[in-house]
Protein backbone atom coordinates (compact mmCIF):
# COMPACT_ATOMS: atom_id res chain seq x y z
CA UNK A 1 3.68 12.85 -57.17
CA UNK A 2 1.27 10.51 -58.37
CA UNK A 3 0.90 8.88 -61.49
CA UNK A 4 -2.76 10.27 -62.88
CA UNK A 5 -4.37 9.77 -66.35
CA UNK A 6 -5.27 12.78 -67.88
CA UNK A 7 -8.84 12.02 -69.22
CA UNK A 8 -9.98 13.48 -72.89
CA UNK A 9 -11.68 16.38 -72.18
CA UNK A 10 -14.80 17.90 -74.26
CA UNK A 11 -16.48 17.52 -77.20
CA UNK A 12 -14.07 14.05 -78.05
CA UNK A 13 -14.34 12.65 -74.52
CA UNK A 14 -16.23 9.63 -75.85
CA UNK A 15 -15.14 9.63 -79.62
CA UNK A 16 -17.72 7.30 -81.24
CA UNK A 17 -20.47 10.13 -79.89
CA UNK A 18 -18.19 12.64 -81.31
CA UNK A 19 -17.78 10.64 -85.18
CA UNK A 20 -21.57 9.94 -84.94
CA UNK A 21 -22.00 13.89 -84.31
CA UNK A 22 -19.87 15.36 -87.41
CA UNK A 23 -21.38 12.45 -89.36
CA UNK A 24 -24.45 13.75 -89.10
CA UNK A 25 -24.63 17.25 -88.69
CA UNK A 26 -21.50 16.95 -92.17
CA UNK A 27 -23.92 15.37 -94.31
CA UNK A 28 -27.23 17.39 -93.01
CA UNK A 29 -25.04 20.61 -93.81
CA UNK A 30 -24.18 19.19 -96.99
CA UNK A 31 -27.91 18.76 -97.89
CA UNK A 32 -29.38 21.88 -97.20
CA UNK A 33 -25.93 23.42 -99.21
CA UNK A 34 -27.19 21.12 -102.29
CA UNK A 35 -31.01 22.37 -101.54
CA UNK A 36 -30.29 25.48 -101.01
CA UNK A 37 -27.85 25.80 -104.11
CA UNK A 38 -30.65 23.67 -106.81
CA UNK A 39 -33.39 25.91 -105.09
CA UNK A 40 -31.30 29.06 -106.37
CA UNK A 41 -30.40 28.03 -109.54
CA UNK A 42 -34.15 27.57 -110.20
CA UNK A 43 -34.00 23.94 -110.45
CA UNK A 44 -37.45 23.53 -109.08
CA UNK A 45 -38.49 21.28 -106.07
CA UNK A 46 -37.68 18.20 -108.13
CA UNK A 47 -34.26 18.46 -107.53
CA UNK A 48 -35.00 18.08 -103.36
CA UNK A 49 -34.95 13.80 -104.25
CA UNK A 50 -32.33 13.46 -106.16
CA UNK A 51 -30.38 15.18 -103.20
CA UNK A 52 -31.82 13.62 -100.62
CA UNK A 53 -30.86 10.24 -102.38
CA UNK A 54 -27.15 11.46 -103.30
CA UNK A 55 -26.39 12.57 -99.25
CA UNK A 56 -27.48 9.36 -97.79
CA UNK A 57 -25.18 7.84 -100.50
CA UNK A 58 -22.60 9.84 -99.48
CA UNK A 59 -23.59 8.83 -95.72
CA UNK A 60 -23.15 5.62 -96.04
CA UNK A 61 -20.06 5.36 -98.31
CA UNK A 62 -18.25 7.52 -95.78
CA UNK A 63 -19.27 4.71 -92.61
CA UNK A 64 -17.24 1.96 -94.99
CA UNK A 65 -14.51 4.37 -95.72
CA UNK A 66 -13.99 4.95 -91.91
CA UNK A 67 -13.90 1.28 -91.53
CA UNK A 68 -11.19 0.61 -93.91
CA UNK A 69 -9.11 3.65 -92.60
CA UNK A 70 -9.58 2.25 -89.17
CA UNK A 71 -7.63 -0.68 -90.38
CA UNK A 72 -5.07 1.56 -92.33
CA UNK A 73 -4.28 4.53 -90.04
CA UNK A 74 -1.93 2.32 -88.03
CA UNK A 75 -0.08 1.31 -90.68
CA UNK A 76 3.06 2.79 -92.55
CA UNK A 77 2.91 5.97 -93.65
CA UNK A 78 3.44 4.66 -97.32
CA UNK A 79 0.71 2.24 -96.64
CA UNK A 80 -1.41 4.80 -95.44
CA UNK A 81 -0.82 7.42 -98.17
CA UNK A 82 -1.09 4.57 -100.80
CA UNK A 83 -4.34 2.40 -99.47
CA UNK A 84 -5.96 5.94 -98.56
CA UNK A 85 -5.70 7.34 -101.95
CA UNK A 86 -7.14 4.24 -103.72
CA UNK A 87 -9.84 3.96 -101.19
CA UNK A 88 -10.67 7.58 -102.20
CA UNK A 89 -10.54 7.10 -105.84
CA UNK A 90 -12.49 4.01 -105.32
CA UNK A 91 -15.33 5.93 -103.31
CA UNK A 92 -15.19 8.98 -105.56
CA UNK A 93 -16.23 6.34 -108.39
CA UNK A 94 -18.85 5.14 -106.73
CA UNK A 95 -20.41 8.38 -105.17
CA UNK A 96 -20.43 10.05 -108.78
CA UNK A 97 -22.11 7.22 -110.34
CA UNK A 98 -24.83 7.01 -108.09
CA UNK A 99 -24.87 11.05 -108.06
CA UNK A 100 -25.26 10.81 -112.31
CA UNK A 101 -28.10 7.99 -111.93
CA UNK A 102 -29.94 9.48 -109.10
CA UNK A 103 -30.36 13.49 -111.09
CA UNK A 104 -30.74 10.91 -114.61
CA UNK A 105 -33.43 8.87 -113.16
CA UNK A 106 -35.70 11.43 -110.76
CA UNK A 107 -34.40 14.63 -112.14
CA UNK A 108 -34.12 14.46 -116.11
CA UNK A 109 -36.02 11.20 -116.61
CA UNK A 110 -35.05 11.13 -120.64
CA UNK A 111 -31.75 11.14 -119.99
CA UNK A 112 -29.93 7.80 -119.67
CA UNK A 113 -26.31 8.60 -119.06
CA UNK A 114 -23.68 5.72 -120.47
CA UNK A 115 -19.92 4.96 -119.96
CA UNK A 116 -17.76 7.93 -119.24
CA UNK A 117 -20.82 10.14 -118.49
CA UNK A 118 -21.21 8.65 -115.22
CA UNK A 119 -17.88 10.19 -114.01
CA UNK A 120 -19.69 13.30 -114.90
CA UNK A 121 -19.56 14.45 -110.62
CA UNK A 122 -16.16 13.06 -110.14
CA UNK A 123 -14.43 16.44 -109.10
CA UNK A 124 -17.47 17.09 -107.04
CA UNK A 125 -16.85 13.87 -105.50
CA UNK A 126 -13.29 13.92 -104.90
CA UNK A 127 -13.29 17.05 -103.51
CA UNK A 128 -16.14 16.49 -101.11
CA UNK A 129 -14.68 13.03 -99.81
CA UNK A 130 -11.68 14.45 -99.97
CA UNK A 131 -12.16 17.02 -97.14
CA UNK A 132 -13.89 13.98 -95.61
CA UNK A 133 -10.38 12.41 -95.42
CA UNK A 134 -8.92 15.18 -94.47
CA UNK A 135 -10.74 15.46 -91.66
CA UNK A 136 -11.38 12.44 -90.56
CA UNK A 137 -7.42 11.55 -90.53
CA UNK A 138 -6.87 14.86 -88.67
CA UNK A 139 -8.71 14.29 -85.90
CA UNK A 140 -7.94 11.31 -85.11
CA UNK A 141 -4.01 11.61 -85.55
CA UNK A 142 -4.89 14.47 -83.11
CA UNK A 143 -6.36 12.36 -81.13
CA UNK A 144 -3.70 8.98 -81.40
CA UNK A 145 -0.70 12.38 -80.34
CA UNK A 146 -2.92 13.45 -77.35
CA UNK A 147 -3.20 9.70 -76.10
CA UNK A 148 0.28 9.41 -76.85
CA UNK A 149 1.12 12.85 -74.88
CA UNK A 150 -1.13 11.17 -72.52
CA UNK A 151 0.91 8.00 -71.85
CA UNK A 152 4.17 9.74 -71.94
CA UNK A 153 3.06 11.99 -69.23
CA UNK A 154 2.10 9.08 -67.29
CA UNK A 155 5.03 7.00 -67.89
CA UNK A 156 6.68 9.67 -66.57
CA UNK A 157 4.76 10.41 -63.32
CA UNK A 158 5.33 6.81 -62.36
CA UNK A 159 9.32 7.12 -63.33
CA UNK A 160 9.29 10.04 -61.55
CA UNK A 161 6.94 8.65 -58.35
CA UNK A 162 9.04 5.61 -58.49
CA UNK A 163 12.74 7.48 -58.17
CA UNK A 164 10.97 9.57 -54.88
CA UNK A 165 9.98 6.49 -53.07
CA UNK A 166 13.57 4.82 -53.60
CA UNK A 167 14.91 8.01 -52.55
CA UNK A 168 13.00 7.90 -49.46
CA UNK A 169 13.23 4.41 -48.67
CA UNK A 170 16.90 4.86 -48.92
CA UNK A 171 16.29 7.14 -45.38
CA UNK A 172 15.48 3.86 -43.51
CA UNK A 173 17.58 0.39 -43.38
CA UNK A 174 20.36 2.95 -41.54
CA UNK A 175 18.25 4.47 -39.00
CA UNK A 176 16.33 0.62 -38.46
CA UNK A 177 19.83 -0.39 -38.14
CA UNK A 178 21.10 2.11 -35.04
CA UNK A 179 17.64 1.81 -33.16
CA UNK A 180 17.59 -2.04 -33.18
CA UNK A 181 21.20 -1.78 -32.18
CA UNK A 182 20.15 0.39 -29.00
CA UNK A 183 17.08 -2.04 -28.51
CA UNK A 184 19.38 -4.72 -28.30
CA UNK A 185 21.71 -3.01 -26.15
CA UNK A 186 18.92 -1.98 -24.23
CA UNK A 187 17.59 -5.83 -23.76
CA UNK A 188 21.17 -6.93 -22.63
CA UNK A 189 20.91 -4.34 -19.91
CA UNK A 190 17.66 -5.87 -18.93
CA UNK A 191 16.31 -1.93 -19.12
CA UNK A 192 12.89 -3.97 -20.59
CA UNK A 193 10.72 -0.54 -19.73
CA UNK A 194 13.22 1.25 -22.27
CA UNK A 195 13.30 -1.13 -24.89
CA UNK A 196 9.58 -1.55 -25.06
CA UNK A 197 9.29 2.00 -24.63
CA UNK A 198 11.57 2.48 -27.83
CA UNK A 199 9.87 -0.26 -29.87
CA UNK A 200 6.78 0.88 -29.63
CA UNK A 201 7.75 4.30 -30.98
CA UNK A 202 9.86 2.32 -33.78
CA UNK A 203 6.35 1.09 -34.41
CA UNK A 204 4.72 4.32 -35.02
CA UNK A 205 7.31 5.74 -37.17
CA UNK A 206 7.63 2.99 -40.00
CA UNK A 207 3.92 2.95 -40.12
CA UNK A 208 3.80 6.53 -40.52
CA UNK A 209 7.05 6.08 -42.46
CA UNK A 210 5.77 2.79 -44.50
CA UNK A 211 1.99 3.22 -44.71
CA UNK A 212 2.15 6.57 -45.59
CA UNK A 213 1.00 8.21 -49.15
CA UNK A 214 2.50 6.49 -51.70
CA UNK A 215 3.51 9.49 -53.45
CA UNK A 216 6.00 10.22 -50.51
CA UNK A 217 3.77 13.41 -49.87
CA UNK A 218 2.95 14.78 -46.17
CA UNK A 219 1.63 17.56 -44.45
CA UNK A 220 3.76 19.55 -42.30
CA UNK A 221 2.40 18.53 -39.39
CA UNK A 222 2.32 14.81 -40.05
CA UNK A 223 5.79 15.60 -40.80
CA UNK A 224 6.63 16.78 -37.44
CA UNK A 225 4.84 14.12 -35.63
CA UNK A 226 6.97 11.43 -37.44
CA UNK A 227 10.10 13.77 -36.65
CA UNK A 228 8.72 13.90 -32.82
CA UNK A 229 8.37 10.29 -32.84
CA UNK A 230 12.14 9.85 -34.30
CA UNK A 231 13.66 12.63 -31.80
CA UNK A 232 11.82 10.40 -28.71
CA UNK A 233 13.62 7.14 -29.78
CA UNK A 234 16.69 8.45 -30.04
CA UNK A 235 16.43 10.76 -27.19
CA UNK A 236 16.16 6.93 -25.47
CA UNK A 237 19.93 6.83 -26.18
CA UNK A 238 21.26 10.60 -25.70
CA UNK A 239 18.37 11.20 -22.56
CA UNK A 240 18.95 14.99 -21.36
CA UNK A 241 22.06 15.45 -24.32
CA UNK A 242 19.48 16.02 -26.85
CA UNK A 243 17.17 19.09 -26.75
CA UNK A 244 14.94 20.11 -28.98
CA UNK A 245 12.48 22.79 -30.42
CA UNK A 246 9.89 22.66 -32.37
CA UNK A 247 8.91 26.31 -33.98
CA UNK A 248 6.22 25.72 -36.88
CA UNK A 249 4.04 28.49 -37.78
CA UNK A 250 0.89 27.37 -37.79
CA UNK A 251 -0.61 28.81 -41.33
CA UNK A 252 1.86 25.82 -42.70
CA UNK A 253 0.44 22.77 -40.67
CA UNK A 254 -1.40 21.68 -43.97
CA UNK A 255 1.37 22.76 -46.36
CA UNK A 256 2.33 19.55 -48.90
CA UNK A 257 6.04 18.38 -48.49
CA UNK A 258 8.15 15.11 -49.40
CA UNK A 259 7.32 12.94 -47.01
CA UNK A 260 10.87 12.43 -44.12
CA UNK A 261 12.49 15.10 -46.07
CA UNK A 262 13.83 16.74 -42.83
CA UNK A 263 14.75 13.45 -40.80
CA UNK A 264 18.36 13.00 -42.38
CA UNK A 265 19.20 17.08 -41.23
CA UNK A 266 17.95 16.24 -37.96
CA UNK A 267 19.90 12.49 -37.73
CA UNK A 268 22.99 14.18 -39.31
CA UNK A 269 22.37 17.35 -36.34
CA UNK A 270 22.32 14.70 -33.69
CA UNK A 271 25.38 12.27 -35.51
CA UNK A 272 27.63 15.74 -35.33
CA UNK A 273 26.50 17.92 -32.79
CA UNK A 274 25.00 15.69 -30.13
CA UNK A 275 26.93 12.97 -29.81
CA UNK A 276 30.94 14.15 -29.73
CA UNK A 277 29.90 16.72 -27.27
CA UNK A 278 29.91 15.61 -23.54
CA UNK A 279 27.02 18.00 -22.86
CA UNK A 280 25.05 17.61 -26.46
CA UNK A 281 23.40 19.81 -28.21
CA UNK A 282 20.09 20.98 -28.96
CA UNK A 283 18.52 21.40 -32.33
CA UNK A 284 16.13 23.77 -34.02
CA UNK A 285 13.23 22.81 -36.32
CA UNK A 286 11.37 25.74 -38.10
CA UNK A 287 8.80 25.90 -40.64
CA UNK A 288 7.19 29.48 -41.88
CA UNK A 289 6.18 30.88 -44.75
CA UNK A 290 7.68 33.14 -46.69
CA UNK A 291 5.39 35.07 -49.55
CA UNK A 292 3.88 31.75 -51.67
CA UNK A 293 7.43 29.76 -50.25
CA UNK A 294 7.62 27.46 -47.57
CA UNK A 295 10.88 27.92 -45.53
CA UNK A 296 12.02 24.78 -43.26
CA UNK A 297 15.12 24.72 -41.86
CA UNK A 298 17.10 22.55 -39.02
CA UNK A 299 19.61 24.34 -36.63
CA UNK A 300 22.07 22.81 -34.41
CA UNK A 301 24.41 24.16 -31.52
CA UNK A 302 27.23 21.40 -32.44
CA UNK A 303 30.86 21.86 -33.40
CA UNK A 304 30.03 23.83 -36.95
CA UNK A 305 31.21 23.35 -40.42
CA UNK A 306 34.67 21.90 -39.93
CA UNK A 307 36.85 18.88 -39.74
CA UNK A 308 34.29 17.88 -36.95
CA UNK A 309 31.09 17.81 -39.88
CA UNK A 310 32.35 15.81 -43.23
CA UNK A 311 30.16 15.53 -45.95
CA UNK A 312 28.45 18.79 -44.92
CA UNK A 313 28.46 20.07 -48.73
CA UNK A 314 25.71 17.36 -49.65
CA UNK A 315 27.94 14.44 -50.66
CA UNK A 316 26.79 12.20 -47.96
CA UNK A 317 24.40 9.82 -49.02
CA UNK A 318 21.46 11.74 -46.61
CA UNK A 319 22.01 14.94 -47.78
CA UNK A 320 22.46 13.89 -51.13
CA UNK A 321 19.27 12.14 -51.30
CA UNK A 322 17.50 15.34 -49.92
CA UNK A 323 19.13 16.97 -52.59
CA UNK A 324 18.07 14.45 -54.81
CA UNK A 325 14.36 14.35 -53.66
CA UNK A 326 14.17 18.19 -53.90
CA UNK A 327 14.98 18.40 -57.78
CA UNK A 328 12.55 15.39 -58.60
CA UNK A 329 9.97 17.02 -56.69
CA UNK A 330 9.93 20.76 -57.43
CA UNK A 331 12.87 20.81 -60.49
CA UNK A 332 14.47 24.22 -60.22
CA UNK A 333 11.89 25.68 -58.66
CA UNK A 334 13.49 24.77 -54.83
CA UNK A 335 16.63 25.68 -52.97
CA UNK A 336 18.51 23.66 -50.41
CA UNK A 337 21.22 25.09 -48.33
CA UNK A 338 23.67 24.32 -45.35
CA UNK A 339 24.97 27.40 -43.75
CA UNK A 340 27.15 28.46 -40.54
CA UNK A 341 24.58 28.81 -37.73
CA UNK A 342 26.80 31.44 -36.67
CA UNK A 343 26.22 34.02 -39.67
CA UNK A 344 22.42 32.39 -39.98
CA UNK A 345 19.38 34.60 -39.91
CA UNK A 346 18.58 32.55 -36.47
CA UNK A 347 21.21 34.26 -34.79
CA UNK A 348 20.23 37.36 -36.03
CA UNK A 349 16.75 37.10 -34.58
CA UNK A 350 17.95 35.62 -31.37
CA UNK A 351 16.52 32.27 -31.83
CA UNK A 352 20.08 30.42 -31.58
CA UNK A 353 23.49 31.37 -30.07
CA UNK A 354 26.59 29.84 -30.57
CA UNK A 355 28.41 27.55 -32.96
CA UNK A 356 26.74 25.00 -34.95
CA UNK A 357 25.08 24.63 -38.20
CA UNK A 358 22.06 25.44 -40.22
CA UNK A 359 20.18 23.32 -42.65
CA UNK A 360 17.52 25.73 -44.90
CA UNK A 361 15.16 23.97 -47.66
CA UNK A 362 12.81 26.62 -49.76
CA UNK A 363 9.79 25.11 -51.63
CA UNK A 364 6.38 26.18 -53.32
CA UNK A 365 3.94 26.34 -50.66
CA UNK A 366 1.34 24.22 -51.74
CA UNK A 367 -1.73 23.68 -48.96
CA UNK A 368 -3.32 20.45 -48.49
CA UNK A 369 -7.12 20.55 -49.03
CA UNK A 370 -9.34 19.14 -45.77
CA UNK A 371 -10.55 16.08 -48.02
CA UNK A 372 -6.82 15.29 -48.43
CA UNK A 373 -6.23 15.73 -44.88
CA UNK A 374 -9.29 13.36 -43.77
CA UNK A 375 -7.73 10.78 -46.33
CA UNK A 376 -4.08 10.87 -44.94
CA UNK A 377 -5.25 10.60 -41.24
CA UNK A 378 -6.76 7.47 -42.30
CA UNK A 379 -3.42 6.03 -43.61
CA UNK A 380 -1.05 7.49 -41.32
CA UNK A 381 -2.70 8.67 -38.19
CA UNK A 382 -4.18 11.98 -37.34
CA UNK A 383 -1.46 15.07 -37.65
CA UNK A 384 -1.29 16.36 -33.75
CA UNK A 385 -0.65 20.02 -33.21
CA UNK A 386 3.18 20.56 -33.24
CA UNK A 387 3.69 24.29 -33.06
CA UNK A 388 5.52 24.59 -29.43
């Protein structure tokens, strides 16, 4: 899941055009309304300068009043309640004593208005810088709660991309552990061909494992080819006691899962059905889809749910963590179960016979677009065709 910004969208994408816009098209509304109206009221073509004079007022003492409420929006709300309202009062002044000059001096030229007379346009004033503050303090507290909404959201993709990749990286030091184990043993032996053999495929799957997406996503059948390479190292231990099937459908190769989701069924199928039997086991690997779900499961011919297969409820630390992985990736919207491969659907369609045990994980089927495909072959290697 990665982390991604989500990007203002529309008309505010770039808010200084967007302030620059309202300015402008607010205060050329606001002239032709004061035209218009003096126009009407038959207050001849005179009145045109006086307005013209009174809007760029207006204009301009709304660019200082966004300035100052730049430096107070921040602030406590009783700050910005109490500096706001001055700085309104304040403007208001101003505006209506420029407003009573301006119709005094080009409108009614015998009139020179004193004192108290120039508060004369004060409710006029108020109320028009008023629903200047209004709206100027509501869109951008919309906009402060979007980039907040924003920052949340991507605090919590990383929190949330961050818990997935310890989850996964909990999959490896135990697996590194048991193949350098049979490397060494293999060394000792002097079986050099085996041990190289096994290296090199060690190799492939922590690069695949390690250089993968970093938001622990794969396709299915980059998935498979890491489980392939994980199945041929430790078939270097079991040889002919581990057999295995691959059975993936092939409209699912570019379906999106959690990247070495299915490796701890597939170690745990080969922990307790491969290696206490004498003969071993083989083991099952399906992926199909199932309406707009993706249905993986991994089957094994071991022992079965018993005293032979602890832990099988989930409280291991591999199942757990698939469990784990499952709810951080998809919520509630996933299901994870380990069933008798006895009274599985396999059995029922003849795929497996016998005792053993069946792992089933249901997700969203989400397909992986080509571009995304081209870019994880170049991190991870080219996904090989694994329906067989």
């Amino acid at each position: 899941m990665p982390a991604t910004a989500r990007a203002p969208k529309g008309f505010f994408a770039d808010k200084n055009r967007a302030f620059w816009t309202l300015q402008i098209a607010g205060w050329a509304g606001y002239f032709l309304l004061r035209s218009l109206g003096g126009l009407a009221n038959r207050m001849g073509i005179s009145f045109i300068l006086p307005t013209i004079l009174v809007t760029v007022t207006g204009f301009s003492i709304t660019l200082l009043m966004a300035w100052a409420y730049r430096a107070v929006i921040r602030m406590k709300p009783v700050w910005v309640w109490s500096l706001s309202l001055l700085i309104l009062i304040v403007a208001a002044t101003l505006f209506s004593a420029i407003e009573v000059w301006a119709h005094a001096t080009f409108y009614e030229p015998g009139w020179r208005p004193e004192g108290i007379e120039f508060f004369g346009a004060i409710l006029l004033t108020l109320a028009v810088l008023g629903a200047w503050t209004a709206l100027y303090y509501g869109i951008n507290y919309f906009l402060m709660l979007d980039e907040q909404a924003e920052r949340f959201e991507r605090m919590a993709a990383q929190a949330n991309s961050a818990q997935l990749e310890m989850l996964r990286y909990q999959i490896n030091p135990h697996f590194l552990f048991n193949t350098l184990n049979s490397i060494s043993t293999l060394v000792l032996l002097t079986e050099t061909e085996k041990a190289n053999t096994m290296l090199s495929r060690l190799s492939s799957f922590l690069r695949y494992s390690l250089v993968g997406e970093r938001e622990g996503q794969a396709t299915v059948a980059q998935e498979m080819q890491a489980l392939k390479l994980y199945l041929e190292i430790e078939r270097t231990r079991f040889e002919n006691r581990l057999r295995t099937r691959f059975d993936i459908a092939p409209e699912v190769l570019t379906a999106r899962i959690p990247s070495l989701l299915l490796q701890p069924l597939v170690e745990n199928a080969i922990k307790y059905a491969v290696t206490p039997l004498e003969e071993g086991a083989d083991i099952w690997v399906t992926a199909r889809r199932v309406g707009d779900r993706l249905e993986l499961t991994v089957a094994d011919t071991g022992p079965g749910i018993g005293e032979h297969r602890p832990n099988i409820v989930g409280t291991g630390v591999g199942l757990g963590n698939i469990r784990d992985r499952l709810q951080q990736a998809y919520g509630d919207d996933q299901r994870f179960e380990i069933l008798s491969n006895s009274s599985s659907p396999l059995v029922q369609t003849g795929t497996a016979n016998g005792p053993g045990v069946l792992a089933m994980i249901e997700i969203p089927l989400q397909l992986v677009s080509p571009a995304e495909i081209a870019r994880a072959e170049r991190l991870s290697g080219p996904a090989q065709e694994v329906a067989q």
